[in-house]
C-alpha atoms as a PDB file:
ATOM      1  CA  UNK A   1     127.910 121.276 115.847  1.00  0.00           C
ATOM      2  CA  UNK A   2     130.446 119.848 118.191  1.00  0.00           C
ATOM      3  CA  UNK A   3     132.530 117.246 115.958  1.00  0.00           C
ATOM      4  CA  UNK A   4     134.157 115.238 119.075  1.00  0.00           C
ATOM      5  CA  UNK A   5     134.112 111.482 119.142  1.00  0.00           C
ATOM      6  CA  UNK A   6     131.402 110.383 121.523  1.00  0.00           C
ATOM      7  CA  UNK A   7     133.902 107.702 122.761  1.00  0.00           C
ATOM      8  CA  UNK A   8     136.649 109.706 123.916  1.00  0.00           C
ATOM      9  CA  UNK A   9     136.213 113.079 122.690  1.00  0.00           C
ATOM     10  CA  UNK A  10     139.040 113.529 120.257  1.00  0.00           C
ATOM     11  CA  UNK A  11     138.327 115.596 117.159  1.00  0.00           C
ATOM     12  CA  UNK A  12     140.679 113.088 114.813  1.00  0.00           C
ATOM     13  CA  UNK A  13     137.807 110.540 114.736  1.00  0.00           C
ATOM     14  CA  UNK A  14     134.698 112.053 113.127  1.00  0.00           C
ATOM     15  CA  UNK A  15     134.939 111.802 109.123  1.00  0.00           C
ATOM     16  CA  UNK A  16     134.074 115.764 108.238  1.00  0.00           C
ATOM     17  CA  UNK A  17     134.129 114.226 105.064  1.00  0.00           C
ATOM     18  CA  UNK A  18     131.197 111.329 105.502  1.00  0.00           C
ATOM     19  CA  UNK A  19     129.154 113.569 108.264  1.00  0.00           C
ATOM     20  CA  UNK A  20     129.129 116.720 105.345  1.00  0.00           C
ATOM     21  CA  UNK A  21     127.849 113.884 102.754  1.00  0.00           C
ATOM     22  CA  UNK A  22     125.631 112.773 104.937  1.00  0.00           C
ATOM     23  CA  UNK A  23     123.919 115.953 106.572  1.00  0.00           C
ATOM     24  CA  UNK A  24     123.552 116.946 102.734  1.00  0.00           C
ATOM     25  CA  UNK A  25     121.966 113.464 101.769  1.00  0.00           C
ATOM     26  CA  UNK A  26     119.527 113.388 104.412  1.00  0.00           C
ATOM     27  CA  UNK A  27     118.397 117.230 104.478  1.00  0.00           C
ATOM     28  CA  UNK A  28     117.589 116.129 100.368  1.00  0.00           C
ATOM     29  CA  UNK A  29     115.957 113.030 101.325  1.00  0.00           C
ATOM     30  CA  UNK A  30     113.524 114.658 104.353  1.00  0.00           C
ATOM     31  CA  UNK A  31     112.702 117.605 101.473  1.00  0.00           C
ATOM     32  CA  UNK A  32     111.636 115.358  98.769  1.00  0.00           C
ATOM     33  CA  UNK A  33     110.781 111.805 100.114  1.00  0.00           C
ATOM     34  CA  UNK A  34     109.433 112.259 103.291  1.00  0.00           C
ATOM     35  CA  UNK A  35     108.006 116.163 103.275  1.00  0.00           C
ATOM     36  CA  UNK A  36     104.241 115.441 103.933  1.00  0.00           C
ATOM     37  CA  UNK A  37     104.020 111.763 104.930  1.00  0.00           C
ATOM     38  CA  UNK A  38     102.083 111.398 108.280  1.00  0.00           C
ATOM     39  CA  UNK A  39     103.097 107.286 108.095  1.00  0.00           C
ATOM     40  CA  UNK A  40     106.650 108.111 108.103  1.00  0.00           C
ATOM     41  CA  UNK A  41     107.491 106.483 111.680  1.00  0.00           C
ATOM     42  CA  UNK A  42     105.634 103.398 110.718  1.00  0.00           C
ATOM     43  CA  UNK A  43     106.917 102.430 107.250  1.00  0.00           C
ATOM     44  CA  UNK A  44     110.230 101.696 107.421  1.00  0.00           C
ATOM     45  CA  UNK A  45     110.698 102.311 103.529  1.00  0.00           C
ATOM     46  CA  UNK A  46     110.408 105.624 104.508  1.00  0.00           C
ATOM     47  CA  UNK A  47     112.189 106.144 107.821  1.00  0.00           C
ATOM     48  CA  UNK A  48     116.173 107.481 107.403  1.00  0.00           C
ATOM     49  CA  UNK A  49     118.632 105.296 108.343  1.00  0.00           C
ATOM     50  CA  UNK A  50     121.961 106.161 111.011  1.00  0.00           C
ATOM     51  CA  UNK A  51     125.176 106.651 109.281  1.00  0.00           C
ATOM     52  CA  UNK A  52     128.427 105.808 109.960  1.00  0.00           C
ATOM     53  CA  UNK A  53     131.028 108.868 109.994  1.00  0.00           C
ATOM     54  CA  UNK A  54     134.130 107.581 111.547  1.00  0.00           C
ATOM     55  CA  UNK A  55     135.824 104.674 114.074  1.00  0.00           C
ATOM     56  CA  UNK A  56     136.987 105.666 117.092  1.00  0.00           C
ATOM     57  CA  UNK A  57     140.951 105.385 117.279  1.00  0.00           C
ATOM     58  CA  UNK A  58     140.909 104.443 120.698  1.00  0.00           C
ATOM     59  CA  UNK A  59     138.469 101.799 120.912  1.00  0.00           C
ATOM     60  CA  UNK A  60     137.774 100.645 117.338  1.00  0.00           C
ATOM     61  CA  UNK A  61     134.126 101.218 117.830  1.00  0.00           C
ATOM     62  CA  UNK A  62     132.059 102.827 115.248  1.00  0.00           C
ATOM     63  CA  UNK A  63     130.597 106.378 115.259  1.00  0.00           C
ATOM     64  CA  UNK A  64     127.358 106.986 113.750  1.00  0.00           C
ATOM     65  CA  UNK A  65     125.211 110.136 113.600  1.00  0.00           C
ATOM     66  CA  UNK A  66     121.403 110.512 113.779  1.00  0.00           C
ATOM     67  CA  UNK A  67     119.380 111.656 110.936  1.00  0.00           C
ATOM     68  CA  UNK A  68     116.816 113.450 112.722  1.00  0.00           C
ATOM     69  CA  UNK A  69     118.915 115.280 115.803  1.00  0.00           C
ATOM     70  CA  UNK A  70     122.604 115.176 113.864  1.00  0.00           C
ATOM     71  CA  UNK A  71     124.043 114.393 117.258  1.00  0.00           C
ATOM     72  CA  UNK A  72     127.079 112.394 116.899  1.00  0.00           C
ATOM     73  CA  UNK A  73     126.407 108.750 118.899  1.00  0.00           C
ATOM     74  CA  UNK A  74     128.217 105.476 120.014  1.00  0.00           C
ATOM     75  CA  UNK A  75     127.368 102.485 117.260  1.00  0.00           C
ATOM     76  CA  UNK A  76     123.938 101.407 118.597  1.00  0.00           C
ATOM     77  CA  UNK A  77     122.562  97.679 119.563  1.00  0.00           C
ATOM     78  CA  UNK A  78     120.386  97.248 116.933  1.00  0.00           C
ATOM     79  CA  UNK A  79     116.372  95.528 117.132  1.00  0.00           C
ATOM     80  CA  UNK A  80     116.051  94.030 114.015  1.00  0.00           C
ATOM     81  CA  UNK A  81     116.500  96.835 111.300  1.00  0.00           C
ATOM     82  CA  UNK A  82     115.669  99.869 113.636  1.00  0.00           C
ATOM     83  CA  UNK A  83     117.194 100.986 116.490  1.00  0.00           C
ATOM     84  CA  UNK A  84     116.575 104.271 118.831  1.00  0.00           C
ATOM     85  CA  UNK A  85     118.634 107.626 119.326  1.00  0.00           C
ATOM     86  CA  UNK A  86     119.769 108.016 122.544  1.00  0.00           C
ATOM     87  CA  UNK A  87     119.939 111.960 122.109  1.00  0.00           C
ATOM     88  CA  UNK A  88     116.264 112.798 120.435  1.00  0.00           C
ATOM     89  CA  UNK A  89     114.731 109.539 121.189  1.00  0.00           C
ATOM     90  CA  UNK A  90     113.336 108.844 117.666  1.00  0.00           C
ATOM     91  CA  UNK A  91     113.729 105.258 115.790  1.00  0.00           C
ATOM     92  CA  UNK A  92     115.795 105.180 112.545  1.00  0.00           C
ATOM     93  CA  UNK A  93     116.749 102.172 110.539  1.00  0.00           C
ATOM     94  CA  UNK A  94     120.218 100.936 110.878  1.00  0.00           C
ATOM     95  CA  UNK A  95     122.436 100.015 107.903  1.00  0.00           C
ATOM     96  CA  UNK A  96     121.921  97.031 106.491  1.00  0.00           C
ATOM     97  CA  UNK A  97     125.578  96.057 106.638  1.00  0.00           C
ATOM     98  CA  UNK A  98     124.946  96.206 110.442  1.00  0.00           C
ATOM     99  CA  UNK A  99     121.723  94.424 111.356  1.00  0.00           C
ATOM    100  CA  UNK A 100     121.389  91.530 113.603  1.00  0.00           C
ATOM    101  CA  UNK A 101     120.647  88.570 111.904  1.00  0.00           C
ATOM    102  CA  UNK A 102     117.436  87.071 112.983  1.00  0.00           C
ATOM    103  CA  UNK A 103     116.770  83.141 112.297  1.00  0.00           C
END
Protein backbone atom coordinates (compact mmCIF):
# COMPACT_ATOMS: atom_id res chain seq x y z
CA UNK A 1 0.00 0.00 0.00
CA UNK A 2 1.19 3.37 -1.09
CA UNK A 3 1.38 5.51 2.30
CA UNK A 4 1.49 9.13 0.50
CA UNK A 5 -0.75 11.91 1.68
CA UNK A 6 -3.62 12.22 -0.74
CA UNK A 7 -3.18 16.05 -0.41
CA UNK A 8 0.21 16.52 -1.51
CA UNK A 9 1.84 13.30 -1.62
CA UNK A 10 4.43 13.51 1.10
CA UNK A 11 5.10 10.34 3.08
CA UNK A 12 5.57 12.51 6.60
CA UNK A 13 1.75 12.81 6.87
CA UNK A 14 0.13 9.37 7.12
CA UNK A 15 0.23 8.06 10.92
CA UNK A 16 1.86 4.31 10.21
CA UNK A 17 1.04 4.19 13.64
CA UNK A 18 -3.03 4.92 13.54
CA UNK A 19 -3.41 3.29 9.80
CA UNK A 20 -1.55 -0.23 11.40
CA UNK A 21 -4.22 0.12 14.43
CA UNK A 22 -6.69 0.63 12.30
CA UNK A 23 -6.24 -1.98 9.35
CA UNK A 24 -5.91 -4.47 12.44
CA UNK A 25 -9.22 -3.14 14.13
CA UNK A 26 -11.27 -3.33 11.18
CA UNK A 27 -9.94 -6.75 9.58
CA UNK A 28 -11.19 -8.04 13.52
CA UNK A 29 -14.34 -6.25 13.31
CA UNK A 30 -15.39 -7.53 9.44
CA UNK A 31 -14.30 -11.32 10.90
CA UNK A 32 -16.44 -11.33 13.88
CA UNK A 33 -19.23 -8.63 13.65
CA UNK A 34 -20.10 -8.40 10.28
CA UNK A 35 -18.97 -12.06 8.67
CA UNK A 36 -22.45 -13.29 7.45
CA UNK A 37 -24.80 -10.29 7.72
CA UNK A 38 -26.62 -9.71 4.34
CA UNK A 39 -28.21 -6.20 6.11
CA UNK A 40 -24.85 -4.89 6.64
CA UNK A 41 -25.16 -1.79 4.11
CA UNK A 42 -28.46 -0.90 5.60
CA UNK A 43 -27.94 -0.90 9.38
CA UNK A 44 -25.69 1.50 10.23
CA UNK A 45 -24.90 -0.28 13.69
CA UNK A 46 -23.21 -2.48 11.62
CA UNK A 47 -21.50 -0.57 8.82
CA UNK A 48 -17.49 0.43 9.66
CA UNK A 49 -16.79 3.75 10.10
CA UNK A 50 -13.61 5.99 8.13
CA UNK A 51 -10.70 6.66 10.28
CA UNK A 52 -8.57 9.31 10.68
CA UNK A 53 -4.67 8.47 10.22
CA UNK A 54 -2.93 11.72 9.94
CA UNK A 55 -3.29 15.81 8.99
CA UNK A 56 -1.80 16.92 6.16
CA UNK A 57 1.24 19.35 6.99
CA UNK A 58 0.62 21.40 4.17
CA UNK A 59 -2.91 22.12 4.30
CA UNK A 60 -4.11 21.15 7.80
CA UNK A 61 -6.73 18.96 6.33
CA UNK A 62 -7.44 15.61 7.68
CA UNK A 63 -6.54 12.21 6.14
CA UNK A 64 -8.79 9.40 6.58
CA UNK A 65 -8.68 5.85 5.17
CA UNK A 66 -11.55 3.60 4.01
CA UNK A 67 -12.49 0.51 5.77
CA UNK A 68 -13.54 -1.48 2.95
CA UNK A 69 -10.80 -0.45 0.00
CA UNK A 70 -7.85 0.84 2.65
CA UNK A 71 -7.18 3.56 0.13
CA UNK A 72 -5.89 6.53 1.82
CA UNK A 73 -8.59 9.67 1.06
CA UNK A 74 -9.06 13.51 1.55
CA UNK A 75 -11.46 14.15 4.88
CA UNK A 76 -14.89 13.64 3.24
CA UNK A 77 -18.20 16.04 3.29
CA UNK A 78 -20.18 14.11 5.34
CA UNK A 79 -24.45 13.30 4.82
CA UNK A 80 -25.55 12.97 8.10
CA UNK A 81 -23.51 10.04 9.74
CA UNK A 82 -22.43 8.30 6.40
CA UNK A 83 -20.58 9.45 3.77
CA UNK A 84 -19.18 7.64 0.38
CA UNK A 85 -15.56 6.48 -0.72
CA UNK A 86 -14.45 8.11 -3.54
CA UNK A 87 -11.99 5.11 -4.42
CA UNK A 88 -14.46 1.83 -4.01
CA UNK A 89 -17.62 3.72 -3.96
CA UNK A 90 -19.12 2.05 -0.82
CA UNK A 91 -20.87 4.15 2.18
CA UNK A 92 -19.20 4.01 5.65
CA UNK A 93 -20.17 5.93 8.71
CA UNK A 94 -18.09 8.85 9.60
CA UNK A 95 -16.79 9.52 13.14
CA UNK A 96 -18.94 10.87 15.31
CA UNK A 97 -16.55 13.62 16.34
CA UNK A 98 -17.02 14.71 12.66
CA UNK A 99 -20.69 14.66 11.69
CA UNK A 100 -22.68 17.53 10.53
CA UNK A 101 -24.99 18.62 12.90
CA UNK A 102 -28.49 18.43 11.69
CA UNK A 103 -31.32 20.70 13.48
Amino acid sequence: MELRCPYCGSRSCVNESALSLFLRASERAARYVVKGRDDVDEDPNFRPSFGEVGICKETSKRIWVCPYCHSLIPELEPDGMTARCPECGREANVAPSRRKIVC
